[in-house]
C-alpha atoms as a PDB file:
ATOM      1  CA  UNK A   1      -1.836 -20.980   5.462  1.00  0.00           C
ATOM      2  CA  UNK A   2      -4.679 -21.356   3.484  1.00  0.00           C
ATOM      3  CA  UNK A   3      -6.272 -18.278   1.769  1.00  0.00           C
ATOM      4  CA  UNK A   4      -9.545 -19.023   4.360  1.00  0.00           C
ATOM      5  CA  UNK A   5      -7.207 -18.912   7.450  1.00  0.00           C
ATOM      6  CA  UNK A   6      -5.723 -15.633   6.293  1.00  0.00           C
ATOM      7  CA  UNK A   7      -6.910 -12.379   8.488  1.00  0.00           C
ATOM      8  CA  UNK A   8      -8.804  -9.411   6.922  1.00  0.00           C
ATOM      9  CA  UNK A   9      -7.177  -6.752   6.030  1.00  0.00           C
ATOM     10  CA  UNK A  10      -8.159  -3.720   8.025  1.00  0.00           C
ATOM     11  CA  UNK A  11     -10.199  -0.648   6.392  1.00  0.00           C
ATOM     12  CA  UNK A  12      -7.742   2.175   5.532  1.00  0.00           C
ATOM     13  CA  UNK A  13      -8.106   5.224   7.918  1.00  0.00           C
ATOM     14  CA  UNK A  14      -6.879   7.767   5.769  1.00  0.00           C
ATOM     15  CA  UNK A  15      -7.320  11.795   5.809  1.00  0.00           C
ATOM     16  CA  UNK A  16      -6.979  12.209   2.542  1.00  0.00           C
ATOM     17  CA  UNK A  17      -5.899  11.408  -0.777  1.00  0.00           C
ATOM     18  CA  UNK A  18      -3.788  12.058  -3.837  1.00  0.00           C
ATOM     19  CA  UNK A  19      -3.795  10.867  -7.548  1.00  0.00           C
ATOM     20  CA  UNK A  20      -7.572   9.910  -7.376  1.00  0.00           C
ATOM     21  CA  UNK A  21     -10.740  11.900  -7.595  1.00  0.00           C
ATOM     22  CA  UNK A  22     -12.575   9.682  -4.964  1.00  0.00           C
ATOM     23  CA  UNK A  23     -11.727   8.112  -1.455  1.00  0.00           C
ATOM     24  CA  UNK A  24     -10.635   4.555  -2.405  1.00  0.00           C
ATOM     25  CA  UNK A  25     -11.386   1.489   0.240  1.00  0.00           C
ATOM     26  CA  UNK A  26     -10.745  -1.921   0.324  1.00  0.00           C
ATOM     27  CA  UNK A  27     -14.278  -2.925   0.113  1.00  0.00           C
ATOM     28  CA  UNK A  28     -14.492  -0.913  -2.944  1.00  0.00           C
ATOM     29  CA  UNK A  29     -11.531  -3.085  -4.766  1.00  0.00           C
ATOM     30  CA  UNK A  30     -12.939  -6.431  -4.006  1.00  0.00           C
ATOM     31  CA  UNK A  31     -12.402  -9.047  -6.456  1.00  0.00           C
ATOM     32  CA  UNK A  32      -9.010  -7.506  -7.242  1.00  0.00           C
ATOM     33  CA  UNK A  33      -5.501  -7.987  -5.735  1.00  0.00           C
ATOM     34  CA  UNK A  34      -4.188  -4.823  -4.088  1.00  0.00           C
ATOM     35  CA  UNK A  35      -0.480  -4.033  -3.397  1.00  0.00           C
ATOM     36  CA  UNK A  36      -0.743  -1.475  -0.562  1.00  0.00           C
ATOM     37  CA  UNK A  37       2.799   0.265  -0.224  1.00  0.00           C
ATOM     38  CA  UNK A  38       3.582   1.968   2.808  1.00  0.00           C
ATOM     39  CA  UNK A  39       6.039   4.577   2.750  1.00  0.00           C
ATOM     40  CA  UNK A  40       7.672   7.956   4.231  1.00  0.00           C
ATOM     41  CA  UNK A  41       9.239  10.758   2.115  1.00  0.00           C
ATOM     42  CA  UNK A  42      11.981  10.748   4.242  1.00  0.00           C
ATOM     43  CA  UNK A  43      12.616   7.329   4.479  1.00  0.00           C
ATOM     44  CA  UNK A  44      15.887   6.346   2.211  1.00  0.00           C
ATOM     45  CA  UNK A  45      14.750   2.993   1.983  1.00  0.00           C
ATOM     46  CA  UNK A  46      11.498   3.739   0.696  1.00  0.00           C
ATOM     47  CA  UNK A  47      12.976   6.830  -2.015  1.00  0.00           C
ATOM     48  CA  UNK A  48      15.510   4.409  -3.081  1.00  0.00           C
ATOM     49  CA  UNK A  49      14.032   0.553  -3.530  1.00  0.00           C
ATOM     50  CA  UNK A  50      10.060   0.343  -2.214  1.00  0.00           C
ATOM     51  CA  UNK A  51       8.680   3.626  -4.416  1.00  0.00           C
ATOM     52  CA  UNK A  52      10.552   2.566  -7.446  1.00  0.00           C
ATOM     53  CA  UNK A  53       9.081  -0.869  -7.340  1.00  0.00           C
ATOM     54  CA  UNK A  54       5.419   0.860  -6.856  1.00  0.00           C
ATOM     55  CA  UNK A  55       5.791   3.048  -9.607  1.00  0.00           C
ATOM     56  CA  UNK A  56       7.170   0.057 -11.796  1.00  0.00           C
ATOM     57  CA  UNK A  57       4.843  -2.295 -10.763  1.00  0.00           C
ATOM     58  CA  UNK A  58       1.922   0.360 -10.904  1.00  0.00           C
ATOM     59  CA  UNK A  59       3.079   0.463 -14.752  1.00  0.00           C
ATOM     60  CA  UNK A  60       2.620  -3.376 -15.506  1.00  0.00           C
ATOM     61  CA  UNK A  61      -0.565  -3.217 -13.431  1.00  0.00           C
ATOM     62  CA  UNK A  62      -2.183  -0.720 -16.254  1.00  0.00           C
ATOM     63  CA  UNK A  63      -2.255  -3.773 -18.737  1.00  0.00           C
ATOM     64  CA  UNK A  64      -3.428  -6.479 -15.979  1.00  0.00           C
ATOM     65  CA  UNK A  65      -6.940  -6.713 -15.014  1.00  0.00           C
ATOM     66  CA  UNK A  66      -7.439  -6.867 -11.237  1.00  0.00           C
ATOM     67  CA  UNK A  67      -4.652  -5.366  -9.926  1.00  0.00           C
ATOM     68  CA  UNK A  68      -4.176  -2.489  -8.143  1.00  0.00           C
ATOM     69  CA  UNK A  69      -1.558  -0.531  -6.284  1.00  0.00           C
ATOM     70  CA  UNK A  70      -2.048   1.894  -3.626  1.00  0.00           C
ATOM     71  CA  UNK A  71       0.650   3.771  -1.802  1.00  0.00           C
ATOM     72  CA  UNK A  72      -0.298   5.283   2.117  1.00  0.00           C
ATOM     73  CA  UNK A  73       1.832   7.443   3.291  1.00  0.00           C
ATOM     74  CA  UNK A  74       2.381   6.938   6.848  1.00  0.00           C
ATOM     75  CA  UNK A  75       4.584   9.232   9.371  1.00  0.00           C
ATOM     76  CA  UNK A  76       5.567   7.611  12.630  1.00  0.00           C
ATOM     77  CA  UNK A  77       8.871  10.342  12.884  1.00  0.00           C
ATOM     78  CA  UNK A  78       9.267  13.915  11.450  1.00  0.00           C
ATOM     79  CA  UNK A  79       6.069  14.929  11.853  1.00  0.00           C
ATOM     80  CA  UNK A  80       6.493  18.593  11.130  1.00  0.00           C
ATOM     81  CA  UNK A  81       8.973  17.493   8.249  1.00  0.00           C
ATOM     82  CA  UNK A  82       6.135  15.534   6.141  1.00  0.00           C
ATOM     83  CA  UNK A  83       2.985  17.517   5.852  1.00  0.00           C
ATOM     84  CA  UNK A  84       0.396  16.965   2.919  1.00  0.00           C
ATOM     85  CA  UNK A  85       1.869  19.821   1.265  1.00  0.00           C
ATOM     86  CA  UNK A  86       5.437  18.673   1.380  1.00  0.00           C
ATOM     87  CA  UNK A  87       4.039  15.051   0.385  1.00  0.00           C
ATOM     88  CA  UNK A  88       2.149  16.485  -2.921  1.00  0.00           C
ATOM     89  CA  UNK A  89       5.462  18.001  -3.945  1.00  0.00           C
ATOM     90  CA  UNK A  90       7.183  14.555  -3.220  1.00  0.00           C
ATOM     91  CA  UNK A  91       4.545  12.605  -5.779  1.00  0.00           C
ATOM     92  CA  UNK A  92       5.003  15.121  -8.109  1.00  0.00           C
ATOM     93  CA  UNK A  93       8.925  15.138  -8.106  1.00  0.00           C
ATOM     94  CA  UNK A  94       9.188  11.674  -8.112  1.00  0.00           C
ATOM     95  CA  UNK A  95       6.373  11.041 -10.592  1.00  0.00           C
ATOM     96  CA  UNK A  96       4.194   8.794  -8.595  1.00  0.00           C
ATOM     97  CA  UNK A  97       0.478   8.231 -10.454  1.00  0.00           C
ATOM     98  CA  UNK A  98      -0.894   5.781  -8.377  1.00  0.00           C
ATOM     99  CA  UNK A  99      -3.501   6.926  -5.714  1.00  0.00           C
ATOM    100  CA  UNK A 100      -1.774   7.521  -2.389  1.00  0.00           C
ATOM    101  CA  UNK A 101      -3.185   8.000   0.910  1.00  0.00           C
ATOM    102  CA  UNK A 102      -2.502   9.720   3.817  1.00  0.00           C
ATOM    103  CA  UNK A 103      -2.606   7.955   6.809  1.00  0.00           C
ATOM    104  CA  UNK A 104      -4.663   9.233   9.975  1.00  0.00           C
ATOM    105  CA  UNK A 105      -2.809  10.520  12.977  1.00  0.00           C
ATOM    106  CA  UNK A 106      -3.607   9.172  16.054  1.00  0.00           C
ATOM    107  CA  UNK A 107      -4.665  11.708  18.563  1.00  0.00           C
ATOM    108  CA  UNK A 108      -2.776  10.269  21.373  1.00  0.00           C
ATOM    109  CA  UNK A 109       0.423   8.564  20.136  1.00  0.00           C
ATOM    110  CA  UNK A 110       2.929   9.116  16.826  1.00  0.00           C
ATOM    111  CA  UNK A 111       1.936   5.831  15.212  1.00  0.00           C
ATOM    112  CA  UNK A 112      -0.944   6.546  13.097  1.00  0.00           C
ATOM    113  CA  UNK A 113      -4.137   4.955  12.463  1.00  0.00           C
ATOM    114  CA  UNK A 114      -3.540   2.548   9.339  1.00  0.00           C
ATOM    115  CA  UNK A 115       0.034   1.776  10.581  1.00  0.00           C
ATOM    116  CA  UNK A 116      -1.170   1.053  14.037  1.00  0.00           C
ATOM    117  CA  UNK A 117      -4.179  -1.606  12.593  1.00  0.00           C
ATOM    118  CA  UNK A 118      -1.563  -3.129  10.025  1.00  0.00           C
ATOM    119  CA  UNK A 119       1.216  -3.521  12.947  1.00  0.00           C
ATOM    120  CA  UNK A 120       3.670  -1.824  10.199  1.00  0.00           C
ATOM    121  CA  UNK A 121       6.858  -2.373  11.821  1.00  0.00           C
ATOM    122  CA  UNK A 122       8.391   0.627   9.817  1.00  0.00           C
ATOM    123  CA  UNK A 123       8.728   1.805   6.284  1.00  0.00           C
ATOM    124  CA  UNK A 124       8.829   0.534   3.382  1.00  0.00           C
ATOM    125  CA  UNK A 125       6.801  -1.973   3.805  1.00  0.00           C
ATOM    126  CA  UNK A 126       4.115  -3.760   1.808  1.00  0.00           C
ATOM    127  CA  UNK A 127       0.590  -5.858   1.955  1.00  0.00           C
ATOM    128  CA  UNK A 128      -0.666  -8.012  -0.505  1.00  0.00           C
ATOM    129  CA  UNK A 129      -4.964  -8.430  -0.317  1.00  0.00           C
ATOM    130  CA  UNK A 130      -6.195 -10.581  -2.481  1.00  0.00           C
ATOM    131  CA  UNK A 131      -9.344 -10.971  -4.267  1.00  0.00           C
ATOM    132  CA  UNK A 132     -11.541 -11.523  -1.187  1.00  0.00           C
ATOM    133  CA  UNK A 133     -10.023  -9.249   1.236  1.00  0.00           C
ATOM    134  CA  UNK A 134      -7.526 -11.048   2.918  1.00  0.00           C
ATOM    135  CA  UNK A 135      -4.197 -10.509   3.434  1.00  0.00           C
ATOM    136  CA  UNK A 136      -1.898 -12.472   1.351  1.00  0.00           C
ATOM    137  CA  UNK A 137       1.511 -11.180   2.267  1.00  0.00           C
ATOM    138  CA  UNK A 138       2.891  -8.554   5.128  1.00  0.00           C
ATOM    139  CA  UNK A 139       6.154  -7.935   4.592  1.00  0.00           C
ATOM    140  CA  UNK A 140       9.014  -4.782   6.193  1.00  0.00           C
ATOM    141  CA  UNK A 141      11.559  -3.627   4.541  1.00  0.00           C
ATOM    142  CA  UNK A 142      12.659  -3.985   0.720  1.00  0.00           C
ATOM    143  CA  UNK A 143      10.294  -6.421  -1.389  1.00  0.00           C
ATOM    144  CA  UNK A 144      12.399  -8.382  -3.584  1.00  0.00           C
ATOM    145  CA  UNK A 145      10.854  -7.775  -7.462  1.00  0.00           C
ATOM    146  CA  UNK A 146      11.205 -11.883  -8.585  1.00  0.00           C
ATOM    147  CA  UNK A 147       9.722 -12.669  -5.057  1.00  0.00           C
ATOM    148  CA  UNK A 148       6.772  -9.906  -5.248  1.00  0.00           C
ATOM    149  CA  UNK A 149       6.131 -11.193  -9.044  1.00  0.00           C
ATOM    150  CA  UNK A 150       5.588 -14.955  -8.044  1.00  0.00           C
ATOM    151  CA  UNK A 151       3.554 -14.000  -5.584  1.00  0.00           C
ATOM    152  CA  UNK A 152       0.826 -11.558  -7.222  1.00  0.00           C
ATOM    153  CA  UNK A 153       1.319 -14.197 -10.197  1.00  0.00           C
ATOM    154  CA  UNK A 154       0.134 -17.070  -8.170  1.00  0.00           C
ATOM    155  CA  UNK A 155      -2.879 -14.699  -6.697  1.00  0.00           C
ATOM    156  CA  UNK A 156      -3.288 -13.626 -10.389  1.00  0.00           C
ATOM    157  CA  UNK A 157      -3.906 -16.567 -11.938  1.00  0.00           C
ATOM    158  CA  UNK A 158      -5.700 -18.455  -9.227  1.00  0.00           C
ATOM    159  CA  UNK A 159      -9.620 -18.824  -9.370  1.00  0.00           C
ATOM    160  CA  UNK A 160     -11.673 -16.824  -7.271  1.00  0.00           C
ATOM    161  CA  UNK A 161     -13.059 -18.455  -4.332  1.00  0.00           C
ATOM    162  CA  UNK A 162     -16.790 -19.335  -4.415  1.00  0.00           C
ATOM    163  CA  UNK A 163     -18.659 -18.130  -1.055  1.00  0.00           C
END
C-alpha cells in the first residue's frame, strides 16, 4: 500500500489530558510521525510489554526530530476500576512523561470514542501516522521493538511528500 492509498487517521476524541499543558491533535503534529499507544491500567499486557516500549521509545524520540509519542488511555472493561484519578496515579507510579489522553466514553455503549473510530481490537495496541496524517501501521497486541524500529526508521528517513 502506498502511503497515498493509506486512510486518515481519525481526530482523537479525548476528555482530557495528562503530561501536557495543552489539548494535543493530530492536525496539530503534522509533518511529524506519531506513535499513538493505546493502553489500559489494568491490562497486563499493556503494564508489562506496550508501556515499557512507550516510555523507551518516548526516550529516543527526545533526540529525534519529528517524532512523537502519545499514549490514550482507553477503557472498554472496568469502568469504575480506571477513573482519571486512578489513571494519574498510574503515570506517576510508572513514570510515564509522554502526554496521554483519555479517551471519550461513548454515551450509549462501553467502547469509547477514539477506540470505536480506530476499530482497536483491544489493548495494547498501537498506530503509526506519518508525516501527512495517514496511518502507517495498526497493529493489537505486543509491538515487537526491531519491527517498530524499521518501521518509524523507514517513515523517518523518507522525504516528505509534496502536495
Amino acid at each position: 500500500m502506498t502511503h497515498t492509498e493509506r486512510p486518515l487517521a481519525p481526530p482523537l476524541i479525548v476528555e482530557r489530558w495528562f503530561n501536557t499543558d495543552q489539548p494535543i491533535t493530530l492536525e496539530s503534529l503534522r509533518g511529524r510521525i506519531v506513535v499513538l499507544h493505546a493502553f489500559q491500567m489494568l491490562c497486563p499486557g499493556c503494564v508489562s510489554t506496550a508501556i515499557p516500549q512507550a516510555r523507551k521509545l518516548n526516550e529516543i524520540a527526545k533526540s529525534i526530530d519529528g517524532l512523537v509519542v502519545l499514549g490514550i488511555h482507553t477503557v472498554f472493561e472496568h469502568h469504575a476500576a480506571m477513573t482519571p484519578v486512578s489513571l494519574e496515579a498510574f503515570l506517576h507510579e510508572y513514570k510515564i512523561a509522554f502526554p496521554v489522553a483519555v479517551d471519550r466514553p461513548s454515551p450509549d455503549r462501553p467502547i469509547p470514542q477514539t477506540m470505536a473510530a480506530y476499530g482497536f481490537r483491544g489493548t495494547p495496541s498501537t498506530v503509526i501516522v506519518d508525516r501527512e496524517g495517514r496511518i502507517a501501521r495498526h497493529s493489537f497486541g505486543a509491538e515487537d521493538d526491531l519491527a517498530l524500529g524499521l518501521i518509524l526508521g523507514n517513515l523517518l528517513s523518507a522525504p516528505p511528500s509534496t502536495p
